[in-house]
N, C-alpha and C. Protein backbone atom coordinates (compact mmCIF):
# COMPACT_ATOMS: atom_id res chain seq x y z
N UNK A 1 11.05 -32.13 19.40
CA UNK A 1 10.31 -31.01 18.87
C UNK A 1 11.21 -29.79 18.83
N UNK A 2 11.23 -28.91 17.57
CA UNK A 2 12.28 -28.00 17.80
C UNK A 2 11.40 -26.78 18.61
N UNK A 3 12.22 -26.03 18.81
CA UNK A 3 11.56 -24.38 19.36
C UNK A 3 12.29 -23.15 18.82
N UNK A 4 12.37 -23.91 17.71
CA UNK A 4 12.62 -22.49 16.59
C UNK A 4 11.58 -21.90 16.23
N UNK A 5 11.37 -20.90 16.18
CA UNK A 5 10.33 -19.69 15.65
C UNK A 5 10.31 -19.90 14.04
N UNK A 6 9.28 -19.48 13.52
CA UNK A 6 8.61 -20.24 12.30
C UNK A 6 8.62 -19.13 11.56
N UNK A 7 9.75 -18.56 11.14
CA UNK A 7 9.28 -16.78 10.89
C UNK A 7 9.38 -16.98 9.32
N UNK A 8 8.39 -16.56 8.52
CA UNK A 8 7.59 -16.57 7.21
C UNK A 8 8.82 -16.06 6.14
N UNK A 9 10.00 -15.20 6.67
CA UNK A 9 11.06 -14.95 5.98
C UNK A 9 11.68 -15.95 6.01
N UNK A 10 12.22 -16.71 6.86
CA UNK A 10 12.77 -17.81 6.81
C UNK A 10 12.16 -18.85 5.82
N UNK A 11 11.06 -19.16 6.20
CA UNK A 11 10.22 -20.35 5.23
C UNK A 11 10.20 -20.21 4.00
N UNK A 12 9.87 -19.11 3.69
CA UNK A 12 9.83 -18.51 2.43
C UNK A 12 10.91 -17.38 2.12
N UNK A 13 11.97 -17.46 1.91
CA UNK A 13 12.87 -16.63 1.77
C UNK A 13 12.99 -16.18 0.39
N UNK A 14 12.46 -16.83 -0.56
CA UNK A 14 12.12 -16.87 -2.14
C UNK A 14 11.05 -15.62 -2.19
N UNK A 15 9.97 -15.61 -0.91
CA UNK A 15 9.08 -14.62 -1.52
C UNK A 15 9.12 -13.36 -0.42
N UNK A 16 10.27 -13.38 0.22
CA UNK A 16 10.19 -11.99 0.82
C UNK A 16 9.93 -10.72 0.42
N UNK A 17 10.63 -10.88 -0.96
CA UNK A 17 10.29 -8.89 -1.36
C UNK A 17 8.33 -8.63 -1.30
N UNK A 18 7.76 -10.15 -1.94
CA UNK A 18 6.57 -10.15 -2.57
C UNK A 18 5.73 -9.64 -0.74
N UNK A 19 6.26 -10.67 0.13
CA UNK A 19 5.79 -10.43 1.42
C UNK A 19 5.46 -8.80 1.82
N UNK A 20 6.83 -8.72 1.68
CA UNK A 20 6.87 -7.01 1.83
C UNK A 20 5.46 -5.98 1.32
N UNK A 21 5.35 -6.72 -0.27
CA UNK A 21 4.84 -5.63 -1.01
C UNK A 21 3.29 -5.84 -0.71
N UNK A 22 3.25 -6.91 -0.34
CA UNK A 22 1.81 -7.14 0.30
C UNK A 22 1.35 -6.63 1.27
N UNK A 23 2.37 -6.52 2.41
CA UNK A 23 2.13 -6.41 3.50
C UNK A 23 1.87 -4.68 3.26
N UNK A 24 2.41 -3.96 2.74
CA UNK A 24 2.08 -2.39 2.38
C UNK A 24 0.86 -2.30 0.93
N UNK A 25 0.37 -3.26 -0.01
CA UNK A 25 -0.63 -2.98 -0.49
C UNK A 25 -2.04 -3.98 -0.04
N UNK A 26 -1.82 -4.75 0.63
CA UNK A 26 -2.99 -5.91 0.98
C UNK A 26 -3.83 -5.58 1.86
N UNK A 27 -4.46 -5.46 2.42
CA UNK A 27 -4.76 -5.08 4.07
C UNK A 27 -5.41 -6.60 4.60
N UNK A 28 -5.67 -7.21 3.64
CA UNK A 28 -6.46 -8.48 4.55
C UNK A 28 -4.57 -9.59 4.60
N UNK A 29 -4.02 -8.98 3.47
CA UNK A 29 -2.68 -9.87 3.34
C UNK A 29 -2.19 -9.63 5.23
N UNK A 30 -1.67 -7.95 5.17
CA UNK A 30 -1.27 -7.56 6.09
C UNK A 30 -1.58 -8.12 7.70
N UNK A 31 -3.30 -8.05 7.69
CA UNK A 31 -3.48 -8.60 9.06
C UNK A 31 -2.94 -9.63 9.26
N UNK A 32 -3.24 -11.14 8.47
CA UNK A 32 -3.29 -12.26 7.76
C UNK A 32 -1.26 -12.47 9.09
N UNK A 33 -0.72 -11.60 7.92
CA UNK A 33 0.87 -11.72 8.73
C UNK A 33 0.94 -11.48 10.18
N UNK A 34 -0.02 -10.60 10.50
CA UNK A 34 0.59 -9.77 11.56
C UNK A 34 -0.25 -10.86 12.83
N UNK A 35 -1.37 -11.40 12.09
CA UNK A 35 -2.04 -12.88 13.25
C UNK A 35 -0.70 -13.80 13.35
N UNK A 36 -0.39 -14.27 12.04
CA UNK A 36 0.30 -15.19 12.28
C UNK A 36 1.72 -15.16 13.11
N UNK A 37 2.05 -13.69 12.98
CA UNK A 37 3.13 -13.82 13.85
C UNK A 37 3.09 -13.47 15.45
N UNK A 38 2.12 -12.98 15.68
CA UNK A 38 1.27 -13.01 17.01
C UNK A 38 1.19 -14.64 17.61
N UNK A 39 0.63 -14.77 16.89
CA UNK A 39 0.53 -16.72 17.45
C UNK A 39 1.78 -17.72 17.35
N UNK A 40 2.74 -17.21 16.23
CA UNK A 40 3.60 -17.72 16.26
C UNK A 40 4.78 -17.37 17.28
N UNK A 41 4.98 -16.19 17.74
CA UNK A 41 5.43 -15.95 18.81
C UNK A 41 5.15 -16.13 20.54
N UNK A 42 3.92 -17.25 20.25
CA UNK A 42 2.87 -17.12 21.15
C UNK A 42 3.05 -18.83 21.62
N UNK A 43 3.55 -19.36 20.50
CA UNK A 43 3.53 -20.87 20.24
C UNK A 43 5.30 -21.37 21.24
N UNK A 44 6.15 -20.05 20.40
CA UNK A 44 7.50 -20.04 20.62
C UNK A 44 7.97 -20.15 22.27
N UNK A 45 6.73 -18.92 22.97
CA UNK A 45 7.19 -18.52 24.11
C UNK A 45 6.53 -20.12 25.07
N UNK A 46 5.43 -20.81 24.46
CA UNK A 46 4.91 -22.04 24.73
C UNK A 46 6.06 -23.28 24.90
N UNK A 47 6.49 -23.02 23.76
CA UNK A 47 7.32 -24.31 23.72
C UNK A 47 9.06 -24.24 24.51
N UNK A 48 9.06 -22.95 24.82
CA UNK A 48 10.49 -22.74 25.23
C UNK A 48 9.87 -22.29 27.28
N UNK A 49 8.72 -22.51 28.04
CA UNK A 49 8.48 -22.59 28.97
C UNK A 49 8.56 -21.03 29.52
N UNK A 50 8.41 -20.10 28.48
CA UNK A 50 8.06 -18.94 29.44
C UNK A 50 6.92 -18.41 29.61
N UNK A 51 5.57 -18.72 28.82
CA UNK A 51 4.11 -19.17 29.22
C UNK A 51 4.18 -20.18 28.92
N UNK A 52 3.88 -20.98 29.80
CA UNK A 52 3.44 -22.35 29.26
C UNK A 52 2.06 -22.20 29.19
N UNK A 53 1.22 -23.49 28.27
CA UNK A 53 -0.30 -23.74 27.92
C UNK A 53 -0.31 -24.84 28.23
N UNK A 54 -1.67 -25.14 28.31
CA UNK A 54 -2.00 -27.02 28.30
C UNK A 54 -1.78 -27.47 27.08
N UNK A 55 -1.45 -28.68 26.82
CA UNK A 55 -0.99 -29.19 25.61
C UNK A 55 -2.18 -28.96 24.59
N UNK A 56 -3.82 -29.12 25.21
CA UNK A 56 -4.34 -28.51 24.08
C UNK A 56 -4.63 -27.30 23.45
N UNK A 57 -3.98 -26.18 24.09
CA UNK A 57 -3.98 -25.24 23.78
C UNK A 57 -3.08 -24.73 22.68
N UNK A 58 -1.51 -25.70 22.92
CA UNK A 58 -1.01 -25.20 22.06
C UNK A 58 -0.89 -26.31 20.60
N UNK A 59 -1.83 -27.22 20.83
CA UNK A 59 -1.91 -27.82 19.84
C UNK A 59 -2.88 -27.24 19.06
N UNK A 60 -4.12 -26.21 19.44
CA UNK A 60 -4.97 -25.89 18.69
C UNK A 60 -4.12 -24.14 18.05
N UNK A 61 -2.86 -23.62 18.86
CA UNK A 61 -2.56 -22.96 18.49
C UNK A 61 -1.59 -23.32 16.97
N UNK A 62 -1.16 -24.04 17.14
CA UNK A 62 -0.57 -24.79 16.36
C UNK A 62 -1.09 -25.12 14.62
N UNK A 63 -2.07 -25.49 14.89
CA UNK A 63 -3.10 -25.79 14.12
C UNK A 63 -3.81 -24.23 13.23
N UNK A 64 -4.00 -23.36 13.88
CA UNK A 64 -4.10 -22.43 13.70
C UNK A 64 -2.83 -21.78 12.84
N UNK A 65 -1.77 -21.87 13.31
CA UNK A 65 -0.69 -21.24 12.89
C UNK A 65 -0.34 -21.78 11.26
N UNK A 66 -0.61 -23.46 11.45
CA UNK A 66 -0.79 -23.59 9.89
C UNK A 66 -1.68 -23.21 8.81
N UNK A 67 -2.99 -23.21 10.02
CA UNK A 67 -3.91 -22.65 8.50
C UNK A 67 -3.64 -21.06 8.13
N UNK A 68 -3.35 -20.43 8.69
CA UNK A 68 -2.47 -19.09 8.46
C UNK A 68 -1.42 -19.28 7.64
N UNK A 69 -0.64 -19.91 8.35
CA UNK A 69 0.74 -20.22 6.94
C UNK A 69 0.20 -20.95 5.53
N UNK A 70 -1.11 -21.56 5.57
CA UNK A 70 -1.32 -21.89 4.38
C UNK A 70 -2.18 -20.97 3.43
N UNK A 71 -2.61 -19.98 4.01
CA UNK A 71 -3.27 -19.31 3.06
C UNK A 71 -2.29 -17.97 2.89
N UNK A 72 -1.53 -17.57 3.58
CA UNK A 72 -0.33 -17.04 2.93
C UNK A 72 0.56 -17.25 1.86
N UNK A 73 0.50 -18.53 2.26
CA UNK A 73 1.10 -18.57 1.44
C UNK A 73 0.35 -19.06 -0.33
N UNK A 74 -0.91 -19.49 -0.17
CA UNK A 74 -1.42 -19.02 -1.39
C UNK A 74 -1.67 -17.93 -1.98
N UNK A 75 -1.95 -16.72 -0.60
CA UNK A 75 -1.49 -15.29 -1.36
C UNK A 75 -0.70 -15.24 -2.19
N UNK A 76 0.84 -15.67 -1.47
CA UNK A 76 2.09 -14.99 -2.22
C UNK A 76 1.95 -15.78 -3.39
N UNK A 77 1.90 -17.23 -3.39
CA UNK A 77 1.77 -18.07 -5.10
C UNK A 77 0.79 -17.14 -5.98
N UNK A 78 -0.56 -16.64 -5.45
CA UNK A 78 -1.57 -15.94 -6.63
C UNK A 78 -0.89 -14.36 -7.25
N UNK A 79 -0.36 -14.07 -5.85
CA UNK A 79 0.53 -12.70 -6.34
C UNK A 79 1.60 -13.15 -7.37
N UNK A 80 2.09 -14.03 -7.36
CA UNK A 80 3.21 -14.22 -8.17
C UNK A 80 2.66 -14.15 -10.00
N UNK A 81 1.43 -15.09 -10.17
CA UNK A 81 0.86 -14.91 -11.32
C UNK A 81 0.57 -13.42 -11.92
């Protein structure tokens, strides 16, 4: 399992400027980021043993973290149109 951090610039490095411009005109975009990187930093500090969780915790965090990354990222695809 890696314990690289999942950071939305990275993944999407194609739609960073768009990220940006969301993140200063969206407000539901904005939160949307600012959860996901809350949890994703949350997942990070999980998997690298400096909080640890019970495994179902961070499997439901986990889970979470994708459905966040997936509707982001349908933001940025609808913004693109």
């Amino acid at each position: 399992m890696s314990h690289t951090p999942h950071e939305l610039a990275e993944d999407f490095p194609e739609h960073a400027e768009r990220m940006h411009d969301l993140k200063m005109s969206d407000p539901h975009f904005a939160r949307l980021f600012d959860e996901y990187h809350t949890i994703n930093r949350a997942i990070h500090r999980a998997e690298t043993s400096v909080e640890p969780v019970e495994d179902m915790a961070e499997f439901e965090m986990r889970k979470t973290r994708m459905r966040l990354k997936d509707e982001l990222y349908a933001m940025l695809c609808r913004a693109e149109t």
